[in-house]
N, C-alpha and C. Protein backbone atom coordinates (compact mmCIF):
# COMPACT_ATOMS: atom_id res chain seq x y z
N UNK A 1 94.23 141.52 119.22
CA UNK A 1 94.98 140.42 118.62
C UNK A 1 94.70 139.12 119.37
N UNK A 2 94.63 139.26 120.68
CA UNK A 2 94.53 137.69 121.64
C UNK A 2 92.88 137.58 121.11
N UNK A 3 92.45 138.42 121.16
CA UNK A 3 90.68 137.84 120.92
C UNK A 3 90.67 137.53 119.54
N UNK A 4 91.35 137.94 118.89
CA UNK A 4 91.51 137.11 117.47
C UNK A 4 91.93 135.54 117.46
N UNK A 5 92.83 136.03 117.57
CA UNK A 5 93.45 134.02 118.17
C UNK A 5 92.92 133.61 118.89
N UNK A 6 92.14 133.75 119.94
CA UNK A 6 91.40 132.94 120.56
C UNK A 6 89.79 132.35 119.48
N UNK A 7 89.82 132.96 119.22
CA UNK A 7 88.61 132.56 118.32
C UNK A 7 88.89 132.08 117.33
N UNK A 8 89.86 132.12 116.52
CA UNK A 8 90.15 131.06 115.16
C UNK A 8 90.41 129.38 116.42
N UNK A 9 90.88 129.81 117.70
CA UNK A 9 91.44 128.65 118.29
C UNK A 9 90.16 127.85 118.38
N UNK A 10 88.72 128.69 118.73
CA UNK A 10 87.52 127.94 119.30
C UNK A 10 87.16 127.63 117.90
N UNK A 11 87.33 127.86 116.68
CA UNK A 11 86.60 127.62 115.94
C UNK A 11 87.20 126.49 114.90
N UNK A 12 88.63 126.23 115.36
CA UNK A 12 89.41 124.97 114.92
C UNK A 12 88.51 124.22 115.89
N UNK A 13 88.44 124.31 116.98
CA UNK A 13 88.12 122.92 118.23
C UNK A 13 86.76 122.64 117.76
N UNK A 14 85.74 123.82 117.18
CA UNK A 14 84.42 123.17 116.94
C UNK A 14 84.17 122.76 115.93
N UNK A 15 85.64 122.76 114.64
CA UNK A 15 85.41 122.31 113.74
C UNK A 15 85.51 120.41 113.77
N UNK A 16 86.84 120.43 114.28
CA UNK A 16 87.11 119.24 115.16
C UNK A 16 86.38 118.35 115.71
N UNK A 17 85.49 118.93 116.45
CA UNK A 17 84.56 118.17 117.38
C UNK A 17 83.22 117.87 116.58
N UNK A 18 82.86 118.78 115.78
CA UNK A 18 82.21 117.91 114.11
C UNK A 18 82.04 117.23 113.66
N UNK A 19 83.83 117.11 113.21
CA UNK A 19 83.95 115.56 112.46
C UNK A 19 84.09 114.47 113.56
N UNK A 20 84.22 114.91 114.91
CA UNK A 20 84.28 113.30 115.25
C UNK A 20 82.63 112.92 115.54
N UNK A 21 81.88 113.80 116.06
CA UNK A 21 80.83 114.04 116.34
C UNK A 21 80.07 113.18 115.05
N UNK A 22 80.35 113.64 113.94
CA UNK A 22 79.89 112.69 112.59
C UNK A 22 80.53 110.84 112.65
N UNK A 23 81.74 110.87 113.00
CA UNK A 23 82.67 109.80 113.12
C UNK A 23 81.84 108.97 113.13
N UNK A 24 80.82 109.14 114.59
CA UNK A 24 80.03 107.75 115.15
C UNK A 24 78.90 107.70 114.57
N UNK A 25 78.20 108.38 113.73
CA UNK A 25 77.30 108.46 112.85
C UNK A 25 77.92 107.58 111.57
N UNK A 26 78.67 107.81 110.80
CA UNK A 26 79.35 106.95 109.94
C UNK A 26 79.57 105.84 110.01
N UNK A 27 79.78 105.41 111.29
CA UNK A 27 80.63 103.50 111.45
C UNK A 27 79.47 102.98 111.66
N UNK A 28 78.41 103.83 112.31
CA UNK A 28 77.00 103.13 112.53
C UNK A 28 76.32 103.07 111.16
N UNK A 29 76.65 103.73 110.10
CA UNK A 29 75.92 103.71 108.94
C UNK A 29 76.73 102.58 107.75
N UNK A 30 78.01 102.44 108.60
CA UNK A 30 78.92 101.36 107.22
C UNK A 30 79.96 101.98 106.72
N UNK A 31 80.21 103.62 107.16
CA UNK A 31 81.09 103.76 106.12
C UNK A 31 80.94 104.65 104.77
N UNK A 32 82.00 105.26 104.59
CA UNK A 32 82.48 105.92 103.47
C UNK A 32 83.30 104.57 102.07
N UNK A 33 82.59 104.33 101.27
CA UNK A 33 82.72 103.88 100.08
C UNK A 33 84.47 103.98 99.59
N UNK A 34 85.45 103.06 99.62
CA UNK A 34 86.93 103.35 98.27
C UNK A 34 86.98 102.14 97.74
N UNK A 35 87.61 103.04 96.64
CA UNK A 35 87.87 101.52 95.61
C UNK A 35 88.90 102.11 94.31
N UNK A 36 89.98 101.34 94.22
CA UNK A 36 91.15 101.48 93.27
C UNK A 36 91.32 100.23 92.78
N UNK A 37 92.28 100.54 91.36
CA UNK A 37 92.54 99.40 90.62
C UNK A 37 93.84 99.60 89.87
N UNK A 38 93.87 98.24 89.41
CA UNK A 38 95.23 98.63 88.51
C UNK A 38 95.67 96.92 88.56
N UNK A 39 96.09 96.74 87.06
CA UNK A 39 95.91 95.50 86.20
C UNK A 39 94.71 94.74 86.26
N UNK A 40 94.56 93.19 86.93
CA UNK A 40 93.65 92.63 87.49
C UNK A 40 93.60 92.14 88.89
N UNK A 41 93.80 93.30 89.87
CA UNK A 41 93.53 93.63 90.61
C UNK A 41 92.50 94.84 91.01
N UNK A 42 91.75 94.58 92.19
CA UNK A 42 90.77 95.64 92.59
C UNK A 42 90.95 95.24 94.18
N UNK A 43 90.85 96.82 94.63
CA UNK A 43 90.47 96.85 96.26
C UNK A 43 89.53 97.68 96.33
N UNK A 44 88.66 97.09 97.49
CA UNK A 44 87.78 98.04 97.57
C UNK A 44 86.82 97.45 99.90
N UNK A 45 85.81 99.07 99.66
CA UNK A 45 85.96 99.22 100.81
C UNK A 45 84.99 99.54 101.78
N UNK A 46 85.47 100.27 103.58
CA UNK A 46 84.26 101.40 103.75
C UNK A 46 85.79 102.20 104.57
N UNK A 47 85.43 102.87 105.45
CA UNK A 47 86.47 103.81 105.94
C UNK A 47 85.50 104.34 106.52
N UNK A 48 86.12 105.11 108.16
CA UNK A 48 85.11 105.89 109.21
C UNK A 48 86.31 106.34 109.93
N UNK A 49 85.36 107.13 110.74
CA UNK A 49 86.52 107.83 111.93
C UNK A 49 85.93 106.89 113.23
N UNK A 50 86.65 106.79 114.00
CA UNK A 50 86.00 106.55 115.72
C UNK A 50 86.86 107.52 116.60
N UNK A 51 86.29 107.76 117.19
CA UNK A 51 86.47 108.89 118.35
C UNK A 51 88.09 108.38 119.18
N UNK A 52 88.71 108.70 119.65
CA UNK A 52 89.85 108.56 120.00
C UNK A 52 90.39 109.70 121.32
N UNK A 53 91.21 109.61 122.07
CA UNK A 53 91.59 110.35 123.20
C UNK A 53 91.89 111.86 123.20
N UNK A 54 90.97 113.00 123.62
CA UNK A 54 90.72 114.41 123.21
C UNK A 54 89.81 114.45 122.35
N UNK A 55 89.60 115.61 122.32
CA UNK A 55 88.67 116.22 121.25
C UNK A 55 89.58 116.29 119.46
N UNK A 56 90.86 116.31 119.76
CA UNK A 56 91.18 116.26 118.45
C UNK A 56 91.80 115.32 117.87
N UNK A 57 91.91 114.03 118.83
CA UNK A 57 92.46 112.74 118.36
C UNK A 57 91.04 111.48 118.04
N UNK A 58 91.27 111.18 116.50
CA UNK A 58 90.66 110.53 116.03
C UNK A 58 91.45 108.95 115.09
N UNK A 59 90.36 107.81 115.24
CA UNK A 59 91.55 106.86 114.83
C UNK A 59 90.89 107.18 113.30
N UNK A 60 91.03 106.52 112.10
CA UNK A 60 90.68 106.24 110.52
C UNK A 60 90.48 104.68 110.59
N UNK A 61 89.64 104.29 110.70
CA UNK A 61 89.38 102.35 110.42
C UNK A 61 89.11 102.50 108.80
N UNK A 62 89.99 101.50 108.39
CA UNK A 62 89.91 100.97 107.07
C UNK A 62 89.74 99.30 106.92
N UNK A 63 88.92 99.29 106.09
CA UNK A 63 88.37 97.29 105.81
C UNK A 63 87.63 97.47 104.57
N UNK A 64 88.42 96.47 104.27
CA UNK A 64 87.91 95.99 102.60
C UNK A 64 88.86 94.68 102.43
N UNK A 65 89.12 94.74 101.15
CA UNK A 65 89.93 93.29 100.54
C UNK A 65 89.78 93.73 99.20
N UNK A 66 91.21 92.64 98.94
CA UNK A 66 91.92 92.92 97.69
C UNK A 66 91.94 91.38 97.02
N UNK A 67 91.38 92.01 95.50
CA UNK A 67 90.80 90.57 94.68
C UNK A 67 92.04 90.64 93.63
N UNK A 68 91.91 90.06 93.55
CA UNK A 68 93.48 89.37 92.11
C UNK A 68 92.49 88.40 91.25
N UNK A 69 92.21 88.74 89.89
CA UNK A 69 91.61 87.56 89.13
C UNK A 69 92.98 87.11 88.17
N UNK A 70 93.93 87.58 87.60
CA UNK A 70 95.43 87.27 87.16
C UNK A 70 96.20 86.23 87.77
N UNK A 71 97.01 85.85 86.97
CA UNK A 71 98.30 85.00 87.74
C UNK A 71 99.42 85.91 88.48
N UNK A 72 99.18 87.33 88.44
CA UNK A 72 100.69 88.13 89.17
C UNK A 72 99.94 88.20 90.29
N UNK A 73 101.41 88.64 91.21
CA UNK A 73 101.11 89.55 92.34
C UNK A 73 100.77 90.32 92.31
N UNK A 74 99.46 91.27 93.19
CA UNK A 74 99.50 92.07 93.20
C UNK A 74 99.13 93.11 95.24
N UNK A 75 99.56 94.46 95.47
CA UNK A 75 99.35 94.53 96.52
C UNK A 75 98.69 95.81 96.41
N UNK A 76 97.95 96.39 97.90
CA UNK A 76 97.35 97.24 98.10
C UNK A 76 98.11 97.84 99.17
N UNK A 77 98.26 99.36 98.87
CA UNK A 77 99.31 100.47 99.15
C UNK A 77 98.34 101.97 100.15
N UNK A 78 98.74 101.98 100.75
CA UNK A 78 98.09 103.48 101.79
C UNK A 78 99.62 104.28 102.03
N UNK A 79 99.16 105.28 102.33
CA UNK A 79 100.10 106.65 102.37
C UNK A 79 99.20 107.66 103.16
N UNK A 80 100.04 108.23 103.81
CA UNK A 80 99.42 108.84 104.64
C UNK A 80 100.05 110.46 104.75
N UNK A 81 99.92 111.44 105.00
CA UNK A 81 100.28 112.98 105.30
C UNK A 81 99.84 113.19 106.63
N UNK A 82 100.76 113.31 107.59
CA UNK A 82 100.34 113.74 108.99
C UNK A 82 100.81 115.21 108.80
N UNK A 83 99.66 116.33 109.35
CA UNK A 83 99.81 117.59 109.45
C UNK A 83 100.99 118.14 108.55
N UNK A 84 100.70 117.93 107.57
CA UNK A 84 101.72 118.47 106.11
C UNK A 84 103.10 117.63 105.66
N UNK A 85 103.13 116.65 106.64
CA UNK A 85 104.45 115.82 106.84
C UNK A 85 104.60 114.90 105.99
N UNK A 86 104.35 114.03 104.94
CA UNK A 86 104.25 113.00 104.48
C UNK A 86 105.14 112.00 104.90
N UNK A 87 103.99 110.91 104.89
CA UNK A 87 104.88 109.72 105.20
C UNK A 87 105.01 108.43 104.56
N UNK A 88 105.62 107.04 104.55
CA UNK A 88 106.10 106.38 103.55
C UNK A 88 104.98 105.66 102.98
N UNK A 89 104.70 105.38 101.90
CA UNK A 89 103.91 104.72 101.52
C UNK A 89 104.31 103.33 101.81
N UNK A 90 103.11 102.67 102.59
CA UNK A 90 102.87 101.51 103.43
C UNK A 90 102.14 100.23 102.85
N UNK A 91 102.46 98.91 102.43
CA UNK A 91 102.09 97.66 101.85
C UNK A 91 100.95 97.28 103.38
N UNK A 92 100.17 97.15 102.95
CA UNK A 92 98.61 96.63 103.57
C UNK A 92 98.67 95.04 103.52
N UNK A 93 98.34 94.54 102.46
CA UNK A 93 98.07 93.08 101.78
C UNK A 93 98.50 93.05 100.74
N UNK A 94 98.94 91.94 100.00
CA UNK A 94 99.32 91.32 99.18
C UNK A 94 98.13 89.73 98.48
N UNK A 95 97.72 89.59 97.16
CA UNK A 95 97.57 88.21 96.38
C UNK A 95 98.26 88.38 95.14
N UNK A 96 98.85 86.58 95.47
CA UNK A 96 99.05 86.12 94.50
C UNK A 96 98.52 85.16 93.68
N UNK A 97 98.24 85.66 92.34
CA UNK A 97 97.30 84.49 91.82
C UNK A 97 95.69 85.12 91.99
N UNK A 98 95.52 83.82 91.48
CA UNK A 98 93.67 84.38 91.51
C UNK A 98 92.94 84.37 93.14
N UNK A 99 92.29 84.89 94.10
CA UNK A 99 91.87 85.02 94.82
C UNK A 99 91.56 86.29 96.00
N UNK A 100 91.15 86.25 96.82
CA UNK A 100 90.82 87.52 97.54
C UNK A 100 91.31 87.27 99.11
N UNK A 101 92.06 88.83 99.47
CA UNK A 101 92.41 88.99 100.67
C UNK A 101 91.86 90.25 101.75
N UNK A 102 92.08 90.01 102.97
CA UNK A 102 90.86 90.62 103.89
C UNK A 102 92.20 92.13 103.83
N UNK A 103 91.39 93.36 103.57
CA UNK A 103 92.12 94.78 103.88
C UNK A 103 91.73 95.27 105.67
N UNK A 104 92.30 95.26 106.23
CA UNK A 104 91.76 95.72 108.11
C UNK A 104 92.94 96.51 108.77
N UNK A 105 93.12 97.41 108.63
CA UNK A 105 93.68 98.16 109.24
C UNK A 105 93.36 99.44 110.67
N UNK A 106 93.89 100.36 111.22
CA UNK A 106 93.17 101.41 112.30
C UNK A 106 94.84 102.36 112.16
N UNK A 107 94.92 103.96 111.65
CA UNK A 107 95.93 104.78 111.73
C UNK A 107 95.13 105.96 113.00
N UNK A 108 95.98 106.33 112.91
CA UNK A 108 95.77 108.00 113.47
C UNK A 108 95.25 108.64 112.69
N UNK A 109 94.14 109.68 113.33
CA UNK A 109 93.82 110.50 112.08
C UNK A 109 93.28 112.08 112.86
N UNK A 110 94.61 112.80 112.75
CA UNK A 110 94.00 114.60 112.88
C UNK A 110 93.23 115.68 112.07
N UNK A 111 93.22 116.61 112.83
CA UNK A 111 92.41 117.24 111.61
C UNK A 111 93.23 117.84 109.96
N UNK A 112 94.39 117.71 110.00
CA UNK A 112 95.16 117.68 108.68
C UNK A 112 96.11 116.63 108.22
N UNK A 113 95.09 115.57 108.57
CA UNK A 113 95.64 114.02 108.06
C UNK A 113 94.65 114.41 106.60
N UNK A 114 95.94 113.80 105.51
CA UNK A 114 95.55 113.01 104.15
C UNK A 114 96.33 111.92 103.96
N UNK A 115 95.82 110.66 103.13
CA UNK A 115 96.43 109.83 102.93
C UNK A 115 95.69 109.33 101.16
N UNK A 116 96.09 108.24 101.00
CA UNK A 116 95.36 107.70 99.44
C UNK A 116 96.08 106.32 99.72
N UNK A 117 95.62 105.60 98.37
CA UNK A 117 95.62 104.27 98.67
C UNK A 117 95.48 104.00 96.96
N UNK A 118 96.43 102.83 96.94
CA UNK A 118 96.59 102.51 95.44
C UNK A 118 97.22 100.97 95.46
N UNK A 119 97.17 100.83 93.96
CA UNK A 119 97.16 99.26 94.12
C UNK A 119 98.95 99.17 93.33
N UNK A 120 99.49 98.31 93.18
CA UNK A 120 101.34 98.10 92.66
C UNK A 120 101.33 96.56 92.40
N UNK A 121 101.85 96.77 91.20
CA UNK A 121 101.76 94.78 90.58
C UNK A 121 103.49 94.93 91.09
N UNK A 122 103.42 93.48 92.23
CA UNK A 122 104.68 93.34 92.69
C UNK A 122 105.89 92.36 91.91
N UNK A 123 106.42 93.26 91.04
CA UNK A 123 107.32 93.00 89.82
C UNK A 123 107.85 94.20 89.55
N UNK A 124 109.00 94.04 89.74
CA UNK A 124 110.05 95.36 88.85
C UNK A 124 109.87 96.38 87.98
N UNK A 125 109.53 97.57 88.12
CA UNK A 125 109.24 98.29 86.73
C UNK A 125 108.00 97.79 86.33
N UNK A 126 107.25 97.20 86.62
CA UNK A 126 105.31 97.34 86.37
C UNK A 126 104.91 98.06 87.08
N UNK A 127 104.96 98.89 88.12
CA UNK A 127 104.51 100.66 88.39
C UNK A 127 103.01 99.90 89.28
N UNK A 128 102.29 101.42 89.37
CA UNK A 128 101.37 100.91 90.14
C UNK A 128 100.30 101.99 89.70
N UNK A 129 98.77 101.72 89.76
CA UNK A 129 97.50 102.31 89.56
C UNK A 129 97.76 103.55 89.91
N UNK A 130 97.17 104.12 89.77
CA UNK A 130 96.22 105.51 89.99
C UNK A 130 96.19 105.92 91.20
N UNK A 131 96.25 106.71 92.35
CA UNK A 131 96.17 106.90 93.81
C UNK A 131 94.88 107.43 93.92
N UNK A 132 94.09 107.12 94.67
CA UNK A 132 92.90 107.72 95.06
C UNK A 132 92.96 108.41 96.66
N UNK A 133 92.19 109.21 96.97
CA UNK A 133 92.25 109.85 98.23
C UNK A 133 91.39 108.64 99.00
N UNK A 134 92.18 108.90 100.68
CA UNK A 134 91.09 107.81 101.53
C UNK A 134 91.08 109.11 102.68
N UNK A 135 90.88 109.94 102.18
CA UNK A 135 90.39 110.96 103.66
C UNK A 135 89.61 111.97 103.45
N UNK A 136 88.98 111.75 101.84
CA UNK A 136 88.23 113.01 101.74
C UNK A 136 86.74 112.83 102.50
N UNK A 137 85.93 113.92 102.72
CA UNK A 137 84.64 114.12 103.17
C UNK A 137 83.96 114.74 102.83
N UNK A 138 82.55 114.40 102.65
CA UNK A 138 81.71 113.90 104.05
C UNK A 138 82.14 112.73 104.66
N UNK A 139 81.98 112.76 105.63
CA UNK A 139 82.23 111.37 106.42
C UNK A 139 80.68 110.51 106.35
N UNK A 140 80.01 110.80 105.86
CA UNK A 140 78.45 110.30 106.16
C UNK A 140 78.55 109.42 103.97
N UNK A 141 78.15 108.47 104.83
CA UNK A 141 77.86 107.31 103.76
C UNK A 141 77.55 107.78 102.64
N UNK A 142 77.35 108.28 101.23
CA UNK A 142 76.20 108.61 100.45
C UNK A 142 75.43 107.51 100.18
N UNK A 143 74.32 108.47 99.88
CA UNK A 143 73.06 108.15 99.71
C UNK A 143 73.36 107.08 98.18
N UNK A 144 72.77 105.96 98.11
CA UNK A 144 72.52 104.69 97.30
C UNK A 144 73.06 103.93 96.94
C-alpha cells in the first residue's frame, strides 16, 4: 500500500514539474492564444505559466486588452477554481464607449487550478457572453 502511494505521489510531482518545465518554453514563445466576446465588445490575448516557489507553485500571466467599438460599457471578467474550490468571479478592466483597454494581470496557478474569462455589458439585466476556459492545455503556443 505505502509503495503504492508513494508512486502516484512521484508521479503527481513529475507531472507537475512538466508543466512548469513547459511554462518557460511558452512565455518565450508568446503564449497560449484567448479571446471572448459578447455585444461589441472583444477581449483577447496570450496566457503562460512562469515558474514560481516549489516545484508545484506556478504563477498564470494574463495580457491582452479589451476593445469596445459601441457606446455601452462593457467589462472583462476571470474566475478562477482553486483545487475544486471556486472562487468569485473577478472584474479585470472595464471601456466605456468606443476604445481599447490594456488586460495585465499574474494569479496563482496549481496543478488543479481552472478558471475562464468572459466579457458582461455593465447594465442591469444585459447578462454577459459566453465563458471560455483560460487554463486549458497545451501550454505551448499552436502552431500558425
Amino acid at each position: 500500500m505505502f509503495s503504492r502511494t508513494l508512486k502516484s505521489s512521484v508521479m503527481a510531482v513529475a507531472a507537475a514539474a512538466t508543466v512548469l518545465v513547459g511554462a518557460t518554453t511558452s512565455a518565450a514563445a508568446g503564449g497560449v492564444p484567448w479571446k471572448v466576446d459578447h455585444g461589441t465588445a472583444t477581449a483577447e490575448g496570450t496566457r503562460w505559466l512562469e515558474k514560481g516557489e516549489g516545484v508545484l507553485y506556478s504563477n498564470l500571466v494574463i495580457k491582452g486588452e479589451l476593445k469596445n467599438t459601441g457606446s455601452d460599457c462593457y467589462s472583462v471578467w476571470f474566475q478562477f477554481n482553486y483545487d475544486m474550490a471556486p472562487g468569485p468571479g473577478r472584474k479585470h478592466a472595464t471601456q466605456c464607449g468606443p476604445g481599447t483597454v490594456e488586460v495585465n494581470f499574474t494569479t496563482m496557478y496549481r496543478p488543479l487550478t481552472t478558471g475562464s474569462v468572459y466579457i458582461c455589458k455593465d447594465e442591469p439585466g444585459k447578462g454577459c457572453g459566453q465563458s471560455r476556459t483560460i487554463t486549458s492545455w497545451p501550454i505551448q503556443k499552436p502552431a500558425g
